[in-house]
C-alpha atoms as a PDB file:
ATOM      1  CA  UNK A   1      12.402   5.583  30.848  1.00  0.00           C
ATOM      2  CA  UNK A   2      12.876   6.195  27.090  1.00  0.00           C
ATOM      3  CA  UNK A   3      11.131   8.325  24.888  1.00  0.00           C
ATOM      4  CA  UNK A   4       9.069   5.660  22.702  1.00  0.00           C
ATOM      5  CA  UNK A   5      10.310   5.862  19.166  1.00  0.00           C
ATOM      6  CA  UNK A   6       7.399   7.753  16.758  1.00  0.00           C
ATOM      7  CA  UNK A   7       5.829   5.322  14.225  1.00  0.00           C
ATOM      8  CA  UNK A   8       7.326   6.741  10.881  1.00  0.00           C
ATOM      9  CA  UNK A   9       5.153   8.316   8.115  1.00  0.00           C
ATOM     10  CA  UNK A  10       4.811   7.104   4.593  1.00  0.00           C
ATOM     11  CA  UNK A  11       7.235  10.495   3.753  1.00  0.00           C
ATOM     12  CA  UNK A  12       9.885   9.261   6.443  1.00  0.00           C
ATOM     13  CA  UNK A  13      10.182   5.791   4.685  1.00  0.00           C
ATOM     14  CA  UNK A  14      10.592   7.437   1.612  1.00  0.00           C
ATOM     15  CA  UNK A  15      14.185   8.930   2.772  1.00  0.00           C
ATOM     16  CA  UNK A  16      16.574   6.407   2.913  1.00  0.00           C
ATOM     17  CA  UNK A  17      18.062   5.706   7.022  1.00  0.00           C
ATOM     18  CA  UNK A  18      21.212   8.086   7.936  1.00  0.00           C
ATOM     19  CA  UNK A  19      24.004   5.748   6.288  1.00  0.00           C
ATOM     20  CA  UNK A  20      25.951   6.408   9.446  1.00  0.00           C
ATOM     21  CA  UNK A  21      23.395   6.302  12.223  1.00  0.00           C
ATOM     22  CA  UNK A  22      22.251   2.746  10.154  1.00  0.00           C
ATOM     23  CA  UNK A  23      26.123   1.037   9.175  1.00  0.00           C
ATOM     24  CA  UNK A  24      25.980  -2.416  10.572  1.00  0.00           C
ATOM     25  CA  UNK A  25      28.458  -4.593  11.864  1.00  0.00           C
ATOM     26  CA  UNK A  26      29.705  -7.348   9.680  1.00  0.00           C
ATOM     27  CA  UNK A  27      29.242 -10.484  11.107  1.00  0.00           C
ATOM     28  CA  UNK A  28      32.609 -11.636  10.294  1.00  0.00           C
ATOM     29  CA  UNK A  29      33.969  -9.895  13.063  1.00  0.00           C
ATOM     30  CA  UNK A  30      35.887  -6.895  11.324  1.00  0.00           C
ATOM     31  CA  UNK A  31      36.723  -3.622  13.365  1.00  0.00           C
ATOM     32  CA  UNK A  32      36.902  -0.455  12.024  1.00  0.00           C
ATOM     33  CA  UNK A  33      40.126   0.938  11.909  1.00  0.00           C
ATOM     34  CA  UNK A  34      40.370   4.920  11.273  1.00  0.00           C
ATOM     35  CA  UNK A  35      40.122   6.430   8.461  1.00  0.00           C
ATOM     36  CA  UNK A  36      38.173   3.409   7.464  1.00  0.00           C
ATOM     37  CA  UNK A  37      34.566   2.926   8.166  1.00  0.00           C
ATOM     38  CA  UNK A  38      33.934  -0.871   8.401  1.00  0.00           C
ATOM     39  CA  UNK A  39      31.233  -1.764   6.315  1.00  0.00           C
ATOM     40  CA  UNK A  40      30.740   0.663   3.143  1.00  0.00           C
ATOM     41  CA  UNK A  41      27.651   2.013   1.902  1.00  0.00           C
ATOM     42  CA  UNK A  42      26.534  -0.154  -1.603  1.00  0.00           C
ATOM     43  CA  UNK A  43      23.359   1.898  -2.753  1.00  0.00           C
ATOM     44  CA  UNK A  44      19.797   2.394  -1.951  1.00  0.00           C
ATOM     45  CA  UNK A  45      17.015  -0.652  -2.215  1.00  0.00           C
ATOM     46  CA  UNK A  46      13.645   0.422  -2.479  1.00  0.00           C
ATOM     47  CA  UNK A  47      10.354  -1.744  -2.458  1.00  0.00           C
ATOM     48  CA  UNK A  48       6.938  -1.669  -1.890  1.00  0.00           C
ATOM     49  CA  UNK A  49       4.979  -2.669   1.679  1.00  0.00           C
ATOM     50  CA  UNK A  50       1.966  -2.260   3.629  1.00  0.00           C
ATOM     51  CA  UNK A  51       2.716   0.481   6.293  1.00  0.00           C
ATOM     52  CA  UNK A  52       0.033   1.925   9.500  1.00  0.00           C
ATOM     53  CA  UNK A  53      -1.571   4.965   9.306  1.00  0.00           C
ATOM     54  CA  UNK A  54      -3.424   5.890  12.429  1.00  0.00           C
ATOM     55  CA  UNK A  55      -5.541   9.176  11.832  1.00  0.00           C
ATOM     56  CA  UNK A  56      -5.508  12.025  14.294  1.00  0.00           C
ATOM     57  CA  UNK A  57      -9.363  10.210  15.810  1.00  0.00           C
ATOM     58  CA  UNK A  58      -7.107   7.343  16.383  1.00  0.00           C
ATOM     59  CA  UNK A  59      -8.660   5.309  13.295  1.00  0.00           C
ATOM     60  CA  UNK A  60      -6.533   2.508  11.875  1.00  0.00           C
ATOM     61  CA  UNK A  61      -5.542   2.282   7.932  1.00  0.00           C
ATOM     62  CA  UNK A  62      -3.287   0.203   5.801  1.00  0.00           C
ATOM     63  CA  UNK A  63      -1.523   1.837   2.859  1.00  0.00           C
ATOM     64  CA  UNK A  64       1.246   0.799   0.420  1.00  0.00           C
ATOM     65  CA  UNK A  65       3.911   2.755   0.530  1.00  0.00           C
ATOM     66  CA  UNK A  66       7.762   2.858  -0.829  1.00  0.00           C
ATOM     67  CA  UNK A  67      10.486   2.288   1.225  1.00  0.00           C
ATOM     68  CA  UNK A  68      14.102   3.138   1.073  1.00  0.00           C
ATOM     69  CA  UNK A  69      16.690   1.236   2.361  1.00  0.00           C
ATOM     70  CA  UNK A  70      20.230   0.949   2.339  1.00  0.00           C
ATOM     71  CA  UNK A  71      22.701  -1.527   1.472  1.00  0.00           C
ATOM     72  CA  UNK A  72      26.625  -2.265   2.613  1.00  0.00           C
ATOM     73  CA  UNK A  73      29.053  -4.137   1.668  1.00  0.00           C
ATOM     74  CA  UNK A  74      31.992  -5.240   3.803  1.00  0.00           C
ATOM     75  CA  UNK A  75      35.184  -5.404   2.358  1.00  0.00           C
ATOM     76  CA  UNK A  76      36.709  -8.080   4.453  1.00  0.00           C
ATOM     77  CA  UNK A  77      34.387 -10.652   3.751  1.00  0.00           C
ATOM     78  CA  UNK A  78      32.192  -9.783   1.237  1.00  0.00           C
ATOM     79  CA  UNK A  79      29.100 -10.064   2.714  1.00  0.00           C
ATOM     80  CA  UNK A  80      26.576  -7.878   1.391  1.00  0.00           C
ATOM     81  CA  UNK A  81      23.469  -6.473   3.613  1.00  0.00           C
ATOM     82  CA  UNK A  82      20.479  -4.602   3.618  1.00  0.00           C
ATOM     83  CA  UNK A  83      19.020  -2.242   6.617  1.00  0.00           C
ATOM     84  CA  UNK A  84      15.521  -0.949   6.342  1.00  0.00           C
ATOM     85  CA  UNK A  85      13.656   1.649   8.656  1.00  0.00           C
ATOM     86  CA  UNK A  86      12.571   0.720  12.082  1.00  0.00           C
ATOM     87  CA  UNK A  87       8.883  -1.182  11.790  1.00  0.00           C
ATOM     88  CA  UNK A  88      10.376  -2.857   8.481  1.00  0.00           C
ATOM     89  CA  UNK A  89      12.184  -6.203   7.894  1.00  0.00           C
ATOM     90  CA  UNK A  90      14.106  -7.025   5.205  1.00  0.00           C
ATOM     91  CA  UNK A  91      13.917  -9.854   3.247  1.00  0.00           C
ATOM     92  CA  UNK A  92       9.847  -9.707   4.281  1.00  0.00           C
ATOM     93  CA  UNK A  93       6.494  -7.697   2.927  1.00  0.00           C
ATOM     94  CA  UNK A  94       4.918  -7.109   6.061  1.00  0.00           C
ATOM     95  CA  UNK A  95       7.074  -5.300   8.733  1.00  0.00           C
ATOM     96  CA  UNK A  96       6.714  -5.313  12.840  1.00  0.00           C
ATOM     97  CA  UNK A  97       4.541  -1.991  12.905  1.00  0.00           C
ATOM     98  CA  UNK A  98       2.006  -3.138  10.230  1.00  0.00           C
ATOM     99  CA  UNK A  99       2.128  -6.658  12.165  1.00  0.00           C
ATOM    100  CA  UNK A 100       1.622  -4.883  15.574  1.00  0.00           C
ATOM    101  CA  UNK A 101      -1.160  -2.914  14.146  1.00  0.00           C
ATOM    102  CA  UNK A 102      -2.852  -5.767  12.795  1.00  0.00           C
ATOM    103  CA  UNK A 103      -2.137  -7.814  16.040  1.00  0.00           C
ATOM    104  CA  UNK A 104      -3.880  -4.917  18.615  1.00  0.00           C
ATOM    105  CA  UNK A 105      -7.121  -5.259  15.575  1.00  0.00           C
ATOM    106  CA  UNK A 106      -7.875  -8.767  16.107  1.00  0.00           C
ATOM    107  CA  UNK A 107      -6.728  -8.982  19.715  1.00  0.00           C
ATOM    108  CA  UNK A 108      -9.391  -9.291  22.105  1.00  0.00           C
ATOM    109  CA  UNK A 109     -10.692  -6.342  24.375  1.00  0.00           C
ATOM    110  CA  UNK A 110      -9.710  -4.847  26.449  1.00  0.00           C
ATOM    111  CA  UNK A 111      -5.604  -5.728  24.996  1.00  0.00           C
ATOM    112  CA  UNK A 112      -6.808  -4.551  21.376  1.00  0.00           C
ATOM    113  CA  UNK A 113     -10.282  -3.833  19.385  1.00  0.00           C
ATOM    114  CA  UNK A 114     -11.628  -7.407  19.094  1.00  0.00           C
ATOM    115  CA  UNK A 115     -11.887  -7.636  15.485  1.00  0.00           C
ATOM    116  CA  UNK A 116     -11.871 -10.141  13.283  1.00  0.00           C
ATOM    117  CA  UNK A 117      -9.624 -11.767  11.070  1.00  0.00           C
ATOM    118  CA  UNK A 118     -11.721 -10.837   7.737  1.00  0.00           C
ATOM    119  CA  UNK A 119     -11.936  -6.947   8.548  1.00  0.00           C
ATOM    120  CA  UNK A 120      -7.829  -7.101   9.104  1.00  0.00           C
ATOM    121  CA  UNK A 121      -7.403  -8.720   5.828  1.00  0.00           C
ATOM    122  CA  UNK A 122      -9.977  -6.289   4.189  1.00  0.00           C
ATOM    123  CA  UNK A 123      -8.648  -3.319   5.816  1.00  0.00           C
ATOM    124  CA  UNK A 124      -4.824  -4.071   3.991  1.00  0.00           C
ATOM    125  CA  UNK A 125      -5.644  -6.147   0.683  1.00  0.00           C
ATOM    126  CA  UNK A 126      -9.069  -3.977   0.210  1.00  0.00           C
ATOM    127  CA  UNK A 127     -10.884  -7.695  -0.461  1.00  0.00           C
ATOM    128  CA  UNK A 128     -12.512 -10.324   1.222  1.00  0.00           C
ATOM    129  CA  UNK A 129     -10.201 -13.552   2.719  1.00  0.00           C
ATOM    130  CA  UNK A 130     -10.355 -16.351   0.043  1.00  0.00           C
ATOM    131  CA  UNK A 131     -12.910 -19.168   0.764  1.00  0.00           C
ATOM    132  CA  UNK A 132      -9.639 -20.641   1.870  1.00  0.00           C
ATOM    133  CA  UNK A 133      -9.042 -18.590   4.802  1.00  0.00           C
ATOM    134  CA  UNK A 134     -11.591 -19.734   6.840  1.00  0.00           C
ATOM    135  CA  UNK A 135     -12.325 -22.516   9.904  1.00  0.00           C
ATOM    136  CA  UNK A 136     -14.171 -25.322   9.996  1.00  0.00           C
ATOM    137  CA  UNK A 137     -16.919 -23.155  11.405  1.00  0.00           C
ATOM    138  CA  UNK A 138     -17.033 -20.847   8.409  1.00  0.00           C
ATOM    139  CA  UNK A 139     -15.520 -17.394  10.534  1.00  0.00           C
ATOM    140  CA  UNK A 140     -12.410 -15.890   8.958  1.00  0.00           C
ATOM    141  CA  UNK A 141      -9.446 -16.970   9.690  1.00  0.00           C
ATOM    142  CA  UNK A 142      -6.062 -15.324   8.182  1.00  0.00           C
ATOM    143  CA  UNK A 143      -3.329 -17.892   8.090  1.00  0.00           C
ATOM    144  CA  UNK A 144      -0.454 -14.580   8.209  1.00  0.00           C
ATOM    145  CA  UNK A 145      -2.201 -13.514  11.605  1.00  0.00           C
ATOM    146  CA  UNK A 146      -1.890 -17.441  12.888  1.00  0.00           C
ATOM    147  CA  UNK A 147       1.783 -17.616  11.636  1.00  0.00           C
ATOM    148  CA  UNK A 148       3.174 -13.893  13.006  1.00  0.00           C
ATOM    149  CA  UNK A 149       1.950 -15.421  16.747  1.00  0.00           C
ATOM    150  CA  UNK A 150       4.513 -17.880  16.400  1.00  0.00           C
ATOM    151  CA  UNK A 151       7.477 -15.509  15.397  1.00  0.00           C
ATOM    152  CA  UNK A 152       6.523 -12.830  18.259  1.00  0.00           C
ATOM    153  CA  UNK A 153      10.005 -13.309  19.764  1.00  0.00           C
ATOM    154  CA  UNK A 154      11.708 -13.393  17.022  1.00  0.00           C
ATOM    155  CA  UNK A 155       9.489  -9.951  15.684  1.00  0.00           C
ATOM    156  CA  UNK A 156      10.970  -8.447  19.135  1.00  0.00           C
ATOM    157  CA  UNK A 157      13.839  -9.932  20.573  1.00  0.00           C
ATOM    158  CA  UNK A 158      14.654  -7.552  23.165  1.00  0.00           C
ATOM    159  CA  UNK A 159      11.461  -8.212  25.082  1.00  0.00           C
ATOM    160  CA  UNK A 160      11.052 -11.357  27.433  1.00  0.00           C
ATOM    161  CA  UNK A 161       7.741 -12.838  26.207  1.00  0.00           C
ATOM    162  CA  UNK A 162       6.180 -15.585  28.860  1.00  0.00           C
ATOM    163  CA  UNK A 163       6.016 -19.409  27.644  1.00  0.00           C
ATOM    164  CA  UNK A 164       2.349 -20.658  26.606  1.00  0.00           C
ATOM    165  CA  UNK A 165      -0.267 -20.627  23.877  1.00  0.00           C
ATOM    166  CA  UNK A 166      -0.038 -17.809  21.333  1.00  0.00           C
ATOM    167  CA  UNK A 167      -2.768 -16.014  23.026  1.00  0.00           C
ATOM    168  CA  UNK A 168      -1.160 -15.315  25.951  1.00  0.00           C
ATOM    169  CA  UNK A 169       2.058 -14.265  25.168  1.00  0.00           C
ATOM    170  CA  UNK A 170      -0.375 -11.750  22.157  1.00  0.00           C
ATOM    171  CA  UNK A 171      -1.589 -10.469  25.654  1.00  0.00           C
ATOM    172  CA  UNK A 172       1.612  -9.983  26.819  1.00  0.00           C
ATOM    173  CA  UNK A 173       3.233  -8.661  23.818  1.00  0.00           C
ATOM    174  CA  UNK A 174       0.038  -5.716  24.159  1.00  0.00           C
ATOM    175  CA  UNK A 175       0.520  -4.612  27.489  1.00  0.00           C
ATOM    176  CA  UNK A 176       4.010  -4.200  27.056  1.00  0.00           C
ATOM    177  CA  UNK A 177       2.940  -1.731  24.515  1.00  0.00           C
ATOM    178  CA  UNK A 178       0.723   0.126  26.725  1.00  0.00           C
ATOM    179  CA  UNK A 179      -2.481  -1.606  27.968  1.00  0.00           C
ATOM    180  CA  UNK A 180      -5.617   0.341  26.936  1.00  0.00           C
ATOM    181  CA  UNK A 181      -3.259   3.118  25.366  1.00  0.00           C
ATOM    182  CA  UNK A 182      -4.422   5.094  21.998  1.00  0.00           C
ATOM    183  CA  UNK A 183      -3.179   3.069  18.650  1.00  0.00           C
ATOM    184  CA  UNK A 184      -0.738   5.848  17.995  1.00  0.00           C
ATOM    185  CA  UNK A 185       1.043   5.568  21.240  1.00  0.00           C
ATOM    186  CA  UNK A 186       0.820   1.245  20.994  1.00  0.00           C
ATOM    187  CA  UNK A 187       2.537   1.436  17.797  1.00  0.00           C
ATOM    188  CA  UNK A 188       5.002   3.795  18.737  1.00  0.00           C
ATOM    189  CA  UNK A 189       6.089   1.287  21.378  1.00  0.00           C
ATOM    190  CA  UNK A 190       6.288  -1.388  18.689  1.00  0.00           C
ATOM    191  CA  UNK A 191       8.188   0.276  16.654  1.00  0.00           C
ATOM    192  CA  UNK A 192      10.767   1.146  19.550  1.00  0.00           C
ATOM    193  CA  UNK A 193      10.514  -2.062  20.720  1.00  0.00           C
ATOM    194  CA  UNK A 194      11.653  -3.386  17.391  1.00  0.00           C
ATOM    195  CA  UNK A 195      14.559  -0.869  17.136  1.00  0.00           C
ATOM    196  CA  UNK A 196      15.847  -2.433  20.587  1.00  0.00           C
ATOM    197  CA  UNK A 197      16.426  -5.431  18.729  1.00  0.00           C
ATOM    198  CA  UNK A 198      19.204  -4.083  16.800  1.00  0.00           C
ATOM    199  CA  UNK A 199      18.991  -2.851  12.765  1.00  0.00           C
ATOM    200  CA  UNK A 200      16.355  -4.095  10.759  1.00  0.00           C
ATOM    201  CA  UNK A 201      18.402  -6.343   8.262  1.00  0.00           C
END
């Protein structure tokens, strides 16, 4: 069994990725060939996201933090892309360990902490949902929580996720993180999970 992957700290993300332990392969095809390296590094992006923050009593916050990315360039093609830190997707504001936190919040006991959608909202925009987040019945209701329960496979592609409603497959999603297992130790799964799944680009 692997050692999970630790959940980065605001201080990692601030470091750029190793430009050689993050160098993609171009889609195009194109081999390296020595001396060259295949792709080249193109500079550093950096932009601002909601990260996890899980205090040593296990507690759950949501900061904004800068992250560092890098970019490459492939010189048979053209094709430019970008490869963030583990947890983080390019191209998107929230990233699979902030997702994965919020998830294991709302999800139901004993998979995650059974809150609700209003205190997972709260806890990363510091507000209250909009009148327009809610059900007919009034209770909170985050549309981003509804939406990331569709994209769970595509959020983490290397694990096999069972067909039916979004519920179940949350469930699933959970215990392959670790059932009942401190928030830490969940989101360290998530993140490793998400690694699997090749470079975050």
């Amino acid at each position: 069994m692997t050692t999970p992957r630790p959940l980065p700290t605001p201080a990692d993300l601030a470091i750029p990725p190793d430009i050689d332990a993050c160098r993609p392969l171009c889609a195009c095809g194109a081999v390296p060939v020595f001396p060259l390296v295949g792709m080249h590094g193109d500079g550093l992006t950096h932009r601002v996201v909601p990260w996890p923050v899980v205090a040593d009593a296990g507690v759950l916050s949501v900061t904004w933090v800068v992250a560092a990315g890098r970019r490459f360039w492939c010189p048979v093609c053209g094709t430019t892309v970008r490869v963030a830190h583990a947890g983080l997707r390019c191209g998107a504001l929230y990233g699979s360990a902030v997702i994965a936190a919020l998830l294991h919040l709302v999800a139901a006991v004993p998979f995650g902490q059974g809150r609700d959608d209003g205190h997972a909202h709260h806890l990363v925009h510091g507000r209250p949902l909009p009148a327009s987040e809610r059900a007919r019945s009034g209770s909170p209701r985050w549309s981003s929580l509804r939406c990331w329960l569709r994209e769970l496979a595509r959020l983490w592609p290397a694990l096999a996720l069972p067909s039916g409603d979004s519920r179940t497959r949350l469930h699933a999603l959970l215990a392959a993180f670790g059932l009942g297992a401190p928030l830490r130790e969940v989101l360290d799964a998530a993140v490793s999970a998400h690694a699997r799944g090749g470079p975050a680009m």
